[in-house]
Protein backbone atom coordinates (compact mmCIF):
# COMPACT_ATOMS: atom_id res chain seq x y z
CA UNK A 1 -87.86 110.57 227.55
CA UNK A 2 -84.81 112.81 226.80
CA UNK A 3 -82.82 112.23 224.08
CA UNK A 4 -79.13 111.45 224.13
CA UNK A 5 -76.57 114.82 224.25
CA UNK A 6 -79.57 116.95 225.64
CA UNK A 7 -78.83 119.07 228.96
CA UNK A 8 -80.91 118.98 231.68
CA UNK A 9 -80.67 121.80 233.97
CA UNK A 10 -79.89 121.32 237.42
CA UNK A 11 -81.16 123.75 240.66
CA UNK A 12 -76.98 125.21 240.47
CA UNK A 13 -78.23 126.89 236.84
CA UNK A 14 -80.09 129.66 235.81
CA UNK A 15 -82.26 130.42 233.43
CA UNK A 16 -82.00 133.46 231.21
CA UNK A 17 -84.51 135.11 233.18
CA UNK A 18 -82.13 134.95 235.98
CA UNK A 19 -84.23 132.45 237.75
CA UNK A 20 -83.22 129.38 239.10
CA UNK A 21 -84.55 126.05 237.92
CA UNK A 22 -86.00 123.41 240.42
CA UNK A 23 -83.84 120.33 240.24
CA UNK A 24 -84.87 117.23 237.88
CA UNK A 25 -86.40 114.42 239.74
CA UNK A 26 -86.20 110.66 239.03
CA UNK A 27 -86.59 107.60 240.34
CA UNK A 28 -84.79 104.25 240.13
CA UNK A 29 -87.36 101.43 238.03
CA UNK A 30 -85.06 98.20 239.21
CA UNK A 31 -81.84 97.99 240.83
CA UNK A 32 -79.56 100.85 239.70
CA UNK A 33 -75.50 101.47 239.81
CA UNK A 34 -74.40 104.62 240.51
CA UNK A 35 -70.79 105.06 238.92
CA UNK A 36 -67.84 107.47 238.76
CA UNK A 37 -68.19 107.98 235.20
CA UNK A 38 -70.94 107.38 232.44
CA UNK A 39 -69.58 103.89 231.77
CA UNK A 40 -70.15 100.49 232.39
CA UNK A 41 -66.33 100.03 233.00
CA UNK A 42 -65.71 102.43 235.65
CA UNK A 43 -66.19 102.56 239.71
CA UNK A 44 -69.14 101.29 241.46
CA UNK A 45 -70.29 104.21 243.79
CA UNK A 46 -73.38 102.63 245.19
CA UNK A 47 -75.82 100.40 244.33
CA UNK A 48 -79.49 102.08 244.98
CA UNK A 49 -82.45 99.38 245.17
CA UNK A 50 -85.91 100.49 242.68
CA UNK A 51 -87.66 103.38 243.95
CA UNK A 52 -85.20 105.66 244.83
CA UNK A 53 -85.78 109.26 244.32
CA UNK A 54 -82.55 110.75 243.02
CA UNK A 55 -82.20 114.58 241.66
CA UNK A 56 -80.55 114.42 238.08
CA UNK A 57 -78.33 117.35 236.60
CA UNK A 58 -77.37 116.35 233.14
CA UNK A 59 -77.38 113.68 230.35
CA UNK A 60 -74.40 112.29 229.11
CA UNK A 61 -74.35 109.19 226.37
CA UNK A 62 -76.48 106.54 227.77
CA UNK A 63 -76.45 107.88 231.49
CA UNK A 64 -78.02 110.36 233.66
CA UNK A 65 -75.40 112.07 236.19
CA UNK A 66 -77.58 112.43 239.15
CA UNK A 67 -76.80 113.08 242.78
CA UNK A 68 -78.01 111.18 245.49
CA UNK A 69 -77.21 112.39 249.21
CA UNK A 70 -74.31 113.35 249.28
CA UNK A 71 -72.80 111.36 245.86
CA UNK A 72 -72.49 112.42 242.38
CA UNK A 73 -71.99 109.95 239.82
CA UNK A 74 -73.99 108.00 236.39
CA UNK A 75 -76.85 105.51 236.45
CA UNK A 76 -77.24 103.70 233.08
CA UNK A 77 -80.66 105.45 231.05
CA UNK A 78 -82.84 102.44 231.08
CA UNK A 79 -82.66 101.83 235.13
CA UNK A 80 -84.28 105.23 236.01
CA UNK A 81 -87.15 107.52 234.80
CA UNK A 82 -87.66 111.09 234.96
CA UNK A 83 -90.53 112.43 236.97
CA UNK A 84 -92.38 115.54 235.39
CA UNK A 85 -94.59 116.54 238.81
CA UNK A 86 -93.76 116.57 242.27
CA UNK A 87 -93.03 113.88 244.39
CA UNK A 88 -96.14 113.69 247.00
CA UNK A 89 -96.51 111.19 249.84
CA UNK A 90 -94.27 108.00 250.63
CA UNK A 91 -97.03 105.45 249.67
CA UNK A 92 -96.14 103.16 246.46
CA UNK A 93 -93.52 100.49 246.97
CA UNK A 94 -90.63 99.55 244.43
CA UNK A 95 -89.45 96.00 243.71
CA UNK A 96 -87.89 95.41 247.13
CA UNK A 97 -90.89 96.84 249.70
CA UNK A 98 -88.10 99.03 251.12
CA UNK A 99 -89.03 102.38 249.67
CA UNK A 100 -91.64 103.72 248.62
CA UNK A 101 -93.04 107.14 247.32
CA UNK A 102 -96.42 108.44 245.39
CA UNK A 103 -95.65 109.61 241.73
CA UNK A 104 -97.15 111.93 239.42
CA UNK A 105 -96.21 112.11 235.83
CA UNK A 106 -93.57 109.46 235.70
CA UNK A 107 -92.29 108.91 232.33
């Protein structure tokens, strides 16, 4: 798991070879928020039910900003994990039996 204040780069940043890095993958474990800012005070975005693959771009206090579609916003640490391999086929269901995806390497 990352720890907190670590960066996580996103597919919009290079590396200093000059190559781009492929985007951060997780997935939501339970029923996750997605909110305007990393707090649990702020704007509700969306609500996104377990097992939903989102791309995440940074870190920031107890939340990963991640963008989802067409959204950016923060879903609290403990309601989504990062996935080290690629996602493969759409076979293993989350809580709800409304999406579902095959993981490697989920953390």
């Amino acid at each position: 798991m990352m720890r907190k204040g670590e960066k996580i780069e996103s597919k919009s940043m290079a590396s200093s070879s000059g190559h781009t890095k492929e985007p951060i993958t997780g997935i939501t474990l339970r029923t996750a928020i997605i909110r305007s800012s990393p707090s649990p005070y702020t704007m509700v975005l969306e609500p996104l039910p377990p097992g939903t693959i989102v791309d995440v771009l940074d870190l920031v206090y107890d939340y990963y900003k991640i963008q989802f579609g067409d959204k950016v916003g923060y879903i609290y640490t403990e309601n989504l994990s990062i996935v080290q391999d690629e996602i493969s086929e759409r076979d293993v269901t989350g809580e709800s039996g409304s999406i579902s995806r095959s993981l490697k390497g989920v953390t």
